[in-house]
N, C-alpha and C. Protein backbone atom coordinates (compact mmCIF):
# COMPACT_ATOMS: atom_id res chain seq x y z
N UNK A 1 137.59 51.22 95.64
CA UNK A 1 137.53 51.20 97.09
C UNK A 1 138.90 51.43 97.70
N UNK A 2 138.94 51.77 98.84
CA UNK A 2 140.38 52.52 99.50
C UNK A 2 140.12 51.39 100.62
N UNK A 3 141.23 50.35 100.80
CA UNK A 3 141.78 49.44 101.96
C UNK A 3 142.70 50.13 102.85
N UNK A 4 142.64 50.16 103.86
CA UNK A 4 143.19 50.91 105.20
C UNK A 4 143.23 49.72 106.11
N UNK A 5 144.89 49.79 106.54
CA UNK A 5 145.05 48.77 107.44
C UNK A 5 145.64 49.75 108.47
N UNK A 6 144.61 48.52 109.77
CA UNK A 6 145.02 49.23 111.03
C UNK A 6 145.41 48.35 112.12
N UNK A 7 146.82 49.04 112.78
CA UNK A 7 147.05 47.81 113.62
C UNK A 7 147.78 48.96 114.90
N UNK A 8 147.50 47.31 115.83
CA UNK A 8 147.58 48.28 117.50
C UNK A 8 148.56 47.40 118.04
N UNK A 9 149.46 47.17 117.18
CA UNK A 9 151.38 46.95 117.53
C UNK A 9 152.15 47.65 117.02
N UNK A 10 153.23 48.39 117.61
CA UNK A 10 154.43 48.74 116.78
C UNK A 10 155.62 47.97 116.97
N UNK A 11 156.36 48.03 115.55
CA UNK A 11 157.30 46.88 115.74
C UNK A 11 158.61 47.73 114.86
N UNK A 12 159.59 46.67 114.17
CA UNK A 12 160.48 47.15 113.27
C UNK A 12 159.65 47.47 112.06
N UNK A 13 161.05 47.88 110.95
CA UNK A 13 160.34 47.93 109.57
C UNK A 13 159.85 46.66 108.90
N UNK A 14 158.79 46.65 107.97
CA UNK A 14 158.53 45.58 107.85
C UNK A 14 158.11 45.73 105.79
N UNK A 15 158.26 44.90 105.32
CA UNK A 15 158.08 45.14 103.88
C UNK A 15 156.86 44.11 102.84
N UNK A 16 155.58 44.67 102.55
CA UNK A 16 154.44 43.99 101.39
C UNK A 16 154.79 44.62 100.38
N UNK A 17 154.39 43.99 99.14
CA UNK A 17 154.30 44.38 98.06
C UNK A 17 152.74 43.94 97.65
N UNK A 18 152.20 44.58 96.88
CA UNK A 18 150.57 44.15 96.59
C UNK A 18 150.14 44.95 94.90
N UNK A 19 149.60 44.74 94.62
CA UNK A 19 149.15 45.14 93.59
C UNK A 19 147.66 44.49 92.70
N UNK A 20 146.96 45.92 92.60
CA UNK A 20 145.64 45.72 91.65
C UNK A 20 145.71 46.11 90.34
N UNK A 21 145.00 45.07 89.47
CA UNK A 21 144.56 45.65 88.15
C UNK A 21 143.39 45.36 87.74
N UNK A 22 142.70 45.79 86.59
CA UNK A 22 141.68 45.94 86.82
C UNK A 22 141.67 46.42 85.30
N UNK A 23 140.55 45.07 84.19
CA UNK A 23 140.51 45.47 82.85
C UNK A 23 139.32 45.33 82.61
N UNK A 24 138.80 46.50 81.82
CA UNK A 24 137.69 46.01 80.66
C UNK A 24 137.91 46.38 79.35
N UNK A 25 137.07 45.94 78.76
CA UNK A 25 137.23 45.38 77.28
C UNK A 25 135.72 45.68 76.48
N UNK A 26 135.31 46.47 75.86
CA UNK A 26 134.21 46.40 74.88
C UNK A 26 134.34 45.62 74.17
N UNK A 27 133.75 44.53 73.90
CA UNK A 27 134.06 43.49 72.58
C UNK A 27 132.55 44.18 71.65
N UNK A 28 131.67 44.67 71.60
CA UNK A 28 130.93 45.48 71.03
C UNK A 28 129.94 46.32 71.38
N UNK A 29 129.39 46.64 70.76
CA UNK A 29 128.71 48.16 71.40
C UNK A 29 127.70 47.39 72.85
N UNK A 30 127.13 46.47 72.71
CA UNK A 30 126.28 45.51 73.73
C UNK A 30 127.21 44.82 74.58
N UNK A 31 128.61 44.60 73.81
CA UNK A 31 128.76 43.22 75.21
C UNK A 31 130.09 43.82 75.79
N UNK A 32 130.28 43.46 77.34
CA UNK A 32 131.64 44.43 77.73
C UNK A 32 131.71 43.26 78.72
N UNK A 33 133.31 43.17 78.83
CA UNK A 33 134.10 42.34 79.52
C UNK A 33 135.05 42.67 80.82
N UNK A 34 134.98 42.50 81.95
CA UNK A 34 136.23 43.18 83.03
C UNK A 34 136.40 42.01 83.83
N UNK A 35 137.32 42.28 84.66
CA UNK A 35 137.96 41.82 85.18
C UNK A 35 139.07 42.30 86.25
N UNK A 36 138.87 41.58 87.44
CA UNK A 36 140.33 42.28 88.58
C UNK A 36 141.17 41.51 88.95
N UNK A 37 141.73 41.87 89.53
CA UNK A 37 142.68 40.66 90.66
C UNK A 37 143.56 41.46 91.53
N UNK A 38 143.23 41.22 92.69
CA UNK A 38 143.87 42.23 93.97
C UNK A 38 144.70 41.24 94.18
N UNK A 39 145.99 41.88 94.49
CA UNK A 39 147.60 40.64 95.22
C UNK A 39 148.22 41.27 96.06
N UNK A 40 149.18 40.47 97.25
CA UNK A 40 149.42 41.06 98.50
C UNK A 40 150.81 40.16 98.60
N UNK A 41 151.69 40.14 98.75
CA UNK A 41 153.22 39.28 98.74
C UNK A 41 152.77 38.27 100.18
N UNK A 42 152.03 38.59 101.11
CA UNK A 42 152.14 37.89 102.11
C UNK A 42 150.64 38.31 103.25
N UNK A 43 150.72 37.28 103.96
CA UNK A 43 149.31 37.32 104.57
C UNK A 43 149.09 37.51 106.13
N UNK A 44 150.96 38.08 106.24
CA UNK A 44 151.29 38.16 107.90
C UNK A 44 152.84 38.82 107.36
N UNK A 45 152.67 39.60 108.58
CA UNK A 45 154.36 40.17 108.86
C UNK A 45 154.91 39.84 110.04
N UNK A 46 155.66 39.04 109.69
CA UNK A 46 156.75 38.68 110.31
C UNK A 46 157.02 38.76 111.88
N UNK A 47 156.96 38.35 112.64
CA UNK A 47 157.55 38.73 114.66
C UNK A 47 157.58 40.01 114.27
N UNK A 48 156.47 40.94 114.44
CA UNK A 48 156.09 41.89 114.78
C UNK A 48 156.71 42.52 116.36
N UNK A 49 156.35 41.28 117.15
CA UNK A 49 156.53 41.95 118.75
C UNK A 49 158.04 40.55 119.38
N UNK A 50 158.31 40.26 117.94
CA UNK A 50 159.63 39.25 118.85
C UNK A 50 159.25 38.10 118.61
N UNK A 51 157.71 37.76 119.14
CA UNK A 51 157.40 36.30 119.50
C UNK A 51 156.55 36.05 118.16
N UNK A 52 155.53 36.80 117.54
CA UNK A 52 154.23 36.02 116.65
C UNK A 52 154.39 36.94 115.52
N UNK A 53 153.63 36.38 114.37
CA UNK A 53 153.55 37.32 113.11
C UNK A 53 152.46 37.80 113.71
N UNK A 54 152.03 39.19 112.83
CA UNK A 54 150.69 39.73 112.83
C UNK A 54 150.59 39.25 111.31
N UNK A 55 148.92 38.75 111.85
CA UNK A 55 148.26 38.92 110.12
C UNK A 55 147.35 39.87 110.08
N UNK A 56 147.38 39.91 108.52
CA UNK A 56 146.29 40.82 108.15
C UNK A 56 145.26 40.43 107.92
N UNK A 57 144.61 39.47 108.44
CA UNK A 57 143.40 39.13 108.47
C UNK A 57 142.53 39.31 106.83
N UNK A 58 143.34 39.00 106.09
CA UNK A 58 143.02 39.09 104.83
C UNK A 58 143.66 38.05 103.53
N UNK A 59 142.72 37.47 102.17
CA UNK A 59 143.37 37.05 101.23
C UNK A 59 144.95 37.83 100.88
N UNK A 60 146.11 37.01 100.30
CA UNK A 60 146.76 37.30 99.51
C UNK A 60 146.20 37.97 97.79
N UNK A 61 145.16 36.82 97.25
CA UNK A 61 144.64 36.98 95.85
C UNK A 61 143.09 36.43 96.44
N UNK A 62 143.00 37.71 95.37
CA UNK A 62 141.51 37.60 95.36
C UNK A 62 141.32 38.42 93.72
N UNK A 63 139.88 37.92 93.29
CA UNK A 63 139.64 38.16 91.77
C UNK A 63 137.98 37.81 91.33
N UNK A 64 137.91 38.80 90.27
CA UNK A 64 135.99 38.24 89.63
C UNK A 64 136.99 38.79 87.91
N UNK A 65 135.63 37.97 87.22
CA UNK A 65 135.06 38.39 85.86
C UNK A 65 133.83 38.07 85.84
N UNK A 66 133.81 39.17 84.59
CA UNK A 66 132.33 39.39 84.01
C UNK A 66 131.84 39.79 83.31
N UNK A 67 131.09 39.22 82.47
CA UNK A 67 130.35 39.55 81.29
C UNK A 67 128.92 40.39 81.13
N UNK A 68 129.22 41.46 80.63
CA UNK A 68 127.86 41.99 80.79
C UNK A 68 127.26 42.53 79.51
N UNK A 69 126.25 41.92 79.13
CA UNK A 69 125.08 42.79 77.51
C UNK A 69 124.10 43.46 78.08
N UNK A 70 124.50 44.53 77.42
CA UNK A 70 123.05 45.37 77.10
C UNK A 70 122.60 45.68 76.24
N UNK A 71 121.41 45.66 75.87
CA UNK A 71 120.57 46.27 74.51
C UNK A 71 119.49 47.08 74.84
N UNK A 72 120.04 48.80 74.78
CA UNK A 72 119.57 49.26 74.74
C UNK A 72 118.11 49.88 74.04
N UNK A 73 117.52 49.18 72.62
CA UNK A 73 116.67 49.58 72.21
C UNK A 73 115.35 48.60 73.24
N UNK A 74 115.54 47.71 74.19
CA UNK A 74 114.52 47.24 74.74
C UNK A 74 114.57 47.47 76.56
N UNK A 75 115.77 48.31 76.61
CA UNK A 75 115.92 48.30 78.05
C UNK A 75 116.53 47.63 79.13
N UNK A 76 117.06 45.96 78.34
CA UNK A 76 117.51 44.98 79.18
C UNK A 76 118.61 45.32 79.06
N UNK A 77 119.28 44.60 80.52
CA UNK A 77 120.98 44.62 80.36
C UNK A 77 121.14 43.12 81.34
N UNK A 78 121.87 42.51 81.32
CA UNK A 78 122.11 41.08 82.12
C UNK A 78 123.70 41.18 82.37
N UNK A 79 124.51 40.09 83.21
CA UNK A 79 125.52 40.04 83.27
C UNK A 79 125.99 39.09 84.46
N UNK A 80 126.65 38.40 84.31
CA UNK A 80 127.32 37.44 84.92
C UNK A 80 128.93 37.60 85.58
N UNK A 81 128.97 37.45 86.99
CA UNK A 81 130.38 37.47 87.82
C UNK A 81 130.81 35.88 88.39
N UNK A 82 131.99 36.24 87.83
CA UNK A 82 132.44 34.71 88.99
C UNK A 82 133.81 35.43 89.91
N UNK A 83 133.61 35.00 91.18
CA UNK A 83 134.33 35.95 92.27
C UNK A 83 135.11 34.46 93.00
N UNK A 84 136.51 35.19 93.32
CA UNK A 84 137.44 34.02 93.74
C UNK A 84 138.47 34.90 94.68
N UNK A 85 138.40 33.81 96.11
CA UNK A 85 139.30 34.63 96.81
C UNK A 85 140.39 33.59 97.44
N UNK A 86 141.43 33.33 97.88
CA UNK A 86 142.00 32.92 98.10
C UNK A 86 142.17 32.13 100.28
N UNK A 87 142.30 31.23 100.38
CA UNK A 87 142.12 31.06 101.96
C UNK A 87 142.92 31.99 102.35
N UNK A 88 143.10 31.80 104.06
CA UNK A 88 143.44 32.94 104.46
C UNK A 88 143.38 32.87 105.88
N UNK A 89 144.64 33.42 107.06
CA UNK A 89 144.75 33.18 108.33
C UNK A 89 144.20 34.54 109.12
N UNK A 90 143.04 33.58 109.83
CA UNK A 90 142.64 35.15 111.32
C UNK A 90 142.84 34.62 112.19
N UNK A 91 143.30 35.64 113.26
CA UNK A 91 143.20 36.36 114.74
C UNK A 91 142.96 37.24 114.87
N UNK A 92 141.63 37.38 115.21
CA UNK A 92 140.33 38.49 115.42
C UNK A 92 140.38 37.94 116.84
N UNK A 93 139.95 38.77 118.22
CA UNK A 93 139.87 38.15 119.35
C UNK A 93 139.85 36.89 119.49
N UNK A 94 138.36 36.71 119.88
CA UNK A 94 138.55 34.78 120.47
C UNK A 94 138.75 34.28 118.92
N UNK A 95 138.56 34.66 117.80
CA UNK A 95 138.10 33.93 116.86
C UNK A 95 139.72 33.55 115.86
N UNK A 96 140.54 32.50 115.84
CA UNK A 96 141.32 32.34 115.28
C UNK A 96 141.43 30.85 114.67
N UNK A 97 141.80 31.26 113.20
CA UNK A 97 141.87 29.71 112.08
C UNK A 97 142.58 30.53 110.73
N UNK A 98 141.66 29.50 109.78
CA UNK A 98 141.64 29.68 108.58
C UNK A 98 140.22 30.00 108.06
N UNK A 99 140.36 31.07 106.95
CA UNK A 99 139.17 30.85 106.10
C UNK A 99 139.02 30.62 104.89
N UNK A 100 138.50 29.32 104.48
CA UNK A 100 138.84 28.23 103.34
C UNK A 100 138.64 29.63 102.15
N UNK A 101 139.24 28.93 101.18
CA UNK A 101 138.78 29.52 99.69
C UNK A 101 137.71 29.05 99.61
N UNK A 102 136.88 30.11 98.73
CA UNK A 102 135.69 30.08 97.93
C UNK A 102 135.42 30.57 96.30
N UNK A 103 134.81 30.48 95.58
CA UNK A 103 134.24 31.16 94.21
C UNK A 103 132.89 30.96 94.25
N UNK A 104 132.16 32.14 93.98
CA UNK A 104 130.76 32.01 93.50
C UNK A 104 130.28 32.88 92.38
N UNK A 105 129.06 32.33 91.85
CA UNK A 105 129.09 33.07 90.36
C UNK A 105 127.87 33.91 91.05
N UNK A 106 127.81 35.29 90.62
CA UNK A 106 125.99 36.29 90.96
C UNK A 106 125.96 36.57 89.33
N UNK A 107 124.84 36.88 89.21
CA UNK A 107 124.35 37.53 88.02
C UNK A 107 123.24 38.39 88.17
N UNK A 108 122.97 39.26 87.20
CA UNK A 108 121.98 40.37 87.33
C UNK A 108 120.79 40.56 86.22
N UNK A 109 120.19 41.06 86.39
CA UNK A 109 118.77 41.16 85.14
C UNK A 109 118.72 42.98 85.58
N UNK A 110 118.37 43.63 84.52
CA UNK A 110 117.83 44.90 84.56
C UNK A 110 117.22 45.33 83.10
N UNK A 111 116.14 45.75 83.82
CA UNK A 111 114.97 45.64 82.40
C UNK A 111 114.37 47.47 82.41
N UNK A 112 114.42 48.29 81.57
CA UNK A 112 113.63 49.54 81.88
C UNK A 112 112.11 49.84 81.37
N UNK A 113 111.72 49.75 82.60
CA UNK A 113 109.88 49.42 82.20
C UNK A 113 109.62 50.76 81.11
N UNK A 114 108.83 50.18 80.39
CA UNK A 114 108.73 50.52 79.08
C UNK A 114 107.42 52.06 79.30
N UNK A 115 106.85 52.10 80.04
CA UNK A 115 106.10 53.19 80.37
C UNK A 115 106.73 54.24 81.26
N UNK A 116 107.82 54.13 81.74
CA UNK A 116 108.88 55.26 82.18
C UNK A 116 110.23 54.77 82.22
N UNK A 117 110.79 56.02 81.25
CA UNK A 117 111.75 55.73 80.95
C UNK A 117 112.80 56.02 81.93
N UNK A 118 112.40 56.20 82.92
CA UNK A 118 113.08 56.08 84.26
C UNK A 118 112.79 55.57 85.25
N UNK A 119 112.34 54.57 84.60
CA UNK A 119 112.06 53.25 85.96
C UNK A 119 112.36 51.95 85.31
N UNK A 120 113.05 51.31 86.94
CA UNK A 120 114.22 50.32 86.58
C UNK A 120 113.82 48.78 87.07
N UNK A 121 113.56 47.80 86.52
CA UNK A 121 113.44 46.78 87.54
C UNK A 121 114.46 45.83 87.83
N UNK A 122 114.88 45.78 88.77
CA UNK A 122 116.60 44.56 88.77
C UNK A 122 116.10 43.54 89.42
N UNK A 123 116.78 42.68 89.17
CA UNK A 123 116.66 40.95 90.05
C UNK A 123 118.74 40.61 89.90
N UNK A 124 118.87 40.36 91.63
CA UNK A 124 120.26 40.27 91.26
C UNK A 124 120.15 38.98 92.48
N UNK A 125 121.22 37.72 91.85
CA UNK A 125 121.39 36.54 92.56
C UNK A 125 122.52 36.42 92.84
N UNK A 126 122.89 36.69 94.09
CA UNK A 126 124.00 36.56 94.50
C UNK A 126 124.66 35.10 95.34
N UNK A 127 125.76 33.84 94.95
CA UNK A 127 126.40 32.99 94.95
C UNK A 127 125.09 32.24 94.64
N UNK A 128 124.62 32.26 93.41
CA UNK A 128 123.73 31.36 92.45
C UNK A 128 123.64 29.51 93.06
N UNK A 129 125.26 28.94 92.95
CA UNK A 129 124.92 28.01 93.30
C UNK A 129 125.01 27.27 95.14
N UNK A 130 125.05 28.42 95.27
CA UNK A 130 124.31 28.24 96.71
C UNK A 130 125.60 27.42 97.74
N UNK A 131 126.79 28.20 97.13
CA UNK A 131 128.41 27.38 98.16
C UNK A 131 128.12 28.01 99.31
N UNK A 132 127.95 27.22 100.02
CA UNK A 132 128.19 27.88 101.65
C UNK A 132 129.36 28.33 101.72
N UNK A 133 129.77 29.48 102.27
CA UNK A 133 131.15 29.69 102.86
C UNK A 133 130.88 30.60 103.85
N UNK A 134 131.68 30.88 104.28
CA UNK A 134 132.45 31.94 105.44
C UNK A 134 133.50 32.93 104.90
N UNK A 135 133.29 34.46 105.12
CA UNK A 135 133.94 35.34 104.35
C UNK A 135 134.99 35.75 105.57
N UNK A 136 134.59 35.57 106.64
CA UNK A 136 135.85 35.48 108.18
C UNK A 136 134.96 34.72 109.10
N UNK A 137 136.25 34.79 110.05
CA UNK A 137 135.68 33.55 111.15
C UNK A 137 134.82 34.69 112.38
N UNK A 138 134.08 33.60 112.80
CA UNK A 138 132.63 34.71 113.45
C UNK A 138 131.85 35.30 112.80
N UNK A 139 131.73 35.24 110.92
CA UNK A 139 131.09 35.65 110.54
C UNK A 139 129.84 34.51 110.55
N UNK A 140 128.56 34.78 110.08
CA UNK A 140 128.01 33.60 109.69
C UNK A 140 128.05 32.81 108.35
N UNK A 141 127.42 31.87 108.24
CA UNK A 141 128.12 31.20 106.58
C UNK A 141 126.80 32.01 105.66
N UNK A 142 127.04 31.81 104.37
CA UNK A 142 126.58 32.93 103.64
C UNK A 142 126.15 31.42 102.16
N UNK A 143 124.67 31.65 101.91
CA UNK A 143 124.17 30.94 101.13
C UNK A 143 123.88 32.01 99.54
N UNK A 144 122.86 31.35 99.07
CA UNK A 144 122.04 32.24 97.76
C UNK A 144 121.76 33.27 98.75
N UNK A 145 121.54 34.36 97.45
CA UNK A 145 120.86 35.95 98.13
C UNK A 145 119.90 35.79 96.95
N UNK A 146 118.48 36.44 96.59
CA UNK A 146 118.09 36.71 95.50
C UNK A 146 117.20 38.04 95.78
N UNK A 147 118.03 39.07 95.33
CA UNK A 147 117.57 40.64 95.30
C UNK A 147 116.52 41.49 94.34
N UNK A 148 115.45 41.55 94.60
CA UNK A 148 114.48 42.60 93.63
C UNK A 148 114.45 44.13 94.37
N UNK A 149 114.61 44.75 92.67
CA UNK A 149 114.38 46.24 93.57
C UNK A 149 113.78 46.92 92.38
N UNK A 150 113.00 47.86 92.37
CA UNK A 150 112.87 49.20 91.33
C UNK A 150 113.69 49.80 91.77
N UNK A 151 114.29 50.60 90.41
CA UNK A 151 114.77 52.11 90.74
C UNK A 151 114.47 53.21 89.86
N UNK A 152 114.09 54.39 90.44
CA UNK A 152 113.76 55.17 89.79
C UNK A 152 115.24 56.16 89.75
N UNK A 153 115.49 56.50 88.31
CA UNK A 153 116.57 57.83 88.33
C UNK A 153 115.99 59.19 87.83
N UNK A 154 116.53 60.46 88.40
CA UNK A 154 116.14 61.44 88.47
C UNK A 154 117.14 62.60 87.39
């Protein structure tokens, strides 16, 4: 994904440092391992206009892993995320605070129905154990998701 920051002050020069990485790992032909972690030196720059920092309305660190098997001779594949982001200061119009840290684990099921071999059934649960949080302020708080879909590929 491509992050684009946009802002409607100009000020002096100002200096972040940030950096992503981003690993996976086959541990065997079925089971594969990754992992990220996005980093940002700071979560505001500095008297922008003299008087206030601007923030970026965003984590410093944020990060998931995850484990995922598949076995292909029956069609299933499963896999497990645990996602972690770091708190974090907004001023979005009226809406200004903090937004606490969170982690939640989703996991996925995908099974390929056995009478076409291009049809897919998924079940995906997203923040499993059901942490309330808030991903920004004014957003609403965000519980379990639990997603079914077919897919057909062509």
């Amino acid at each position: 994904p491509t992050d684009i920051l946009i802002f409607n002050r100009q000020g002096g020069s100002t200096t972040l440092y940030g950096a992503d990485l981003s690993v996976e790992s086959w541990i065997t032909d079925a089971l594969r391992l990754r992992g990220f972690i996005s980093l940002v030196s700071d979560d505001s720059i500095p008297k922008v206009n003299r008087f206030t920092d601007y923030l970026l309305n965003g984590p410093t660190t944020k990060g998931a892993v995850e484990v995922h098997y598949t076995h292909e001779p029956s069609g299933l594949s499963l896999g497990v995320q645990v996602r972690a982001v770091s708190s974090f200061p907004v001023v979005s119009g009226v809406y200004q605070g903090t937004v606490d840290r969170y982690q939640v684990v989703d996991a996925h099921v995908r099974y390929r129905l056995p009478w076409a071999q291009d049809l897919f059934l998924d079940l995906a649960g997203y923040n499993l154990f059901d942490n309330r949080h808030v991903e920004f302020l004014g957003a609403p708080e965000i519980g379990r998701m639990v997603v079914t879909r077919l897919t057909a590929t062509f």
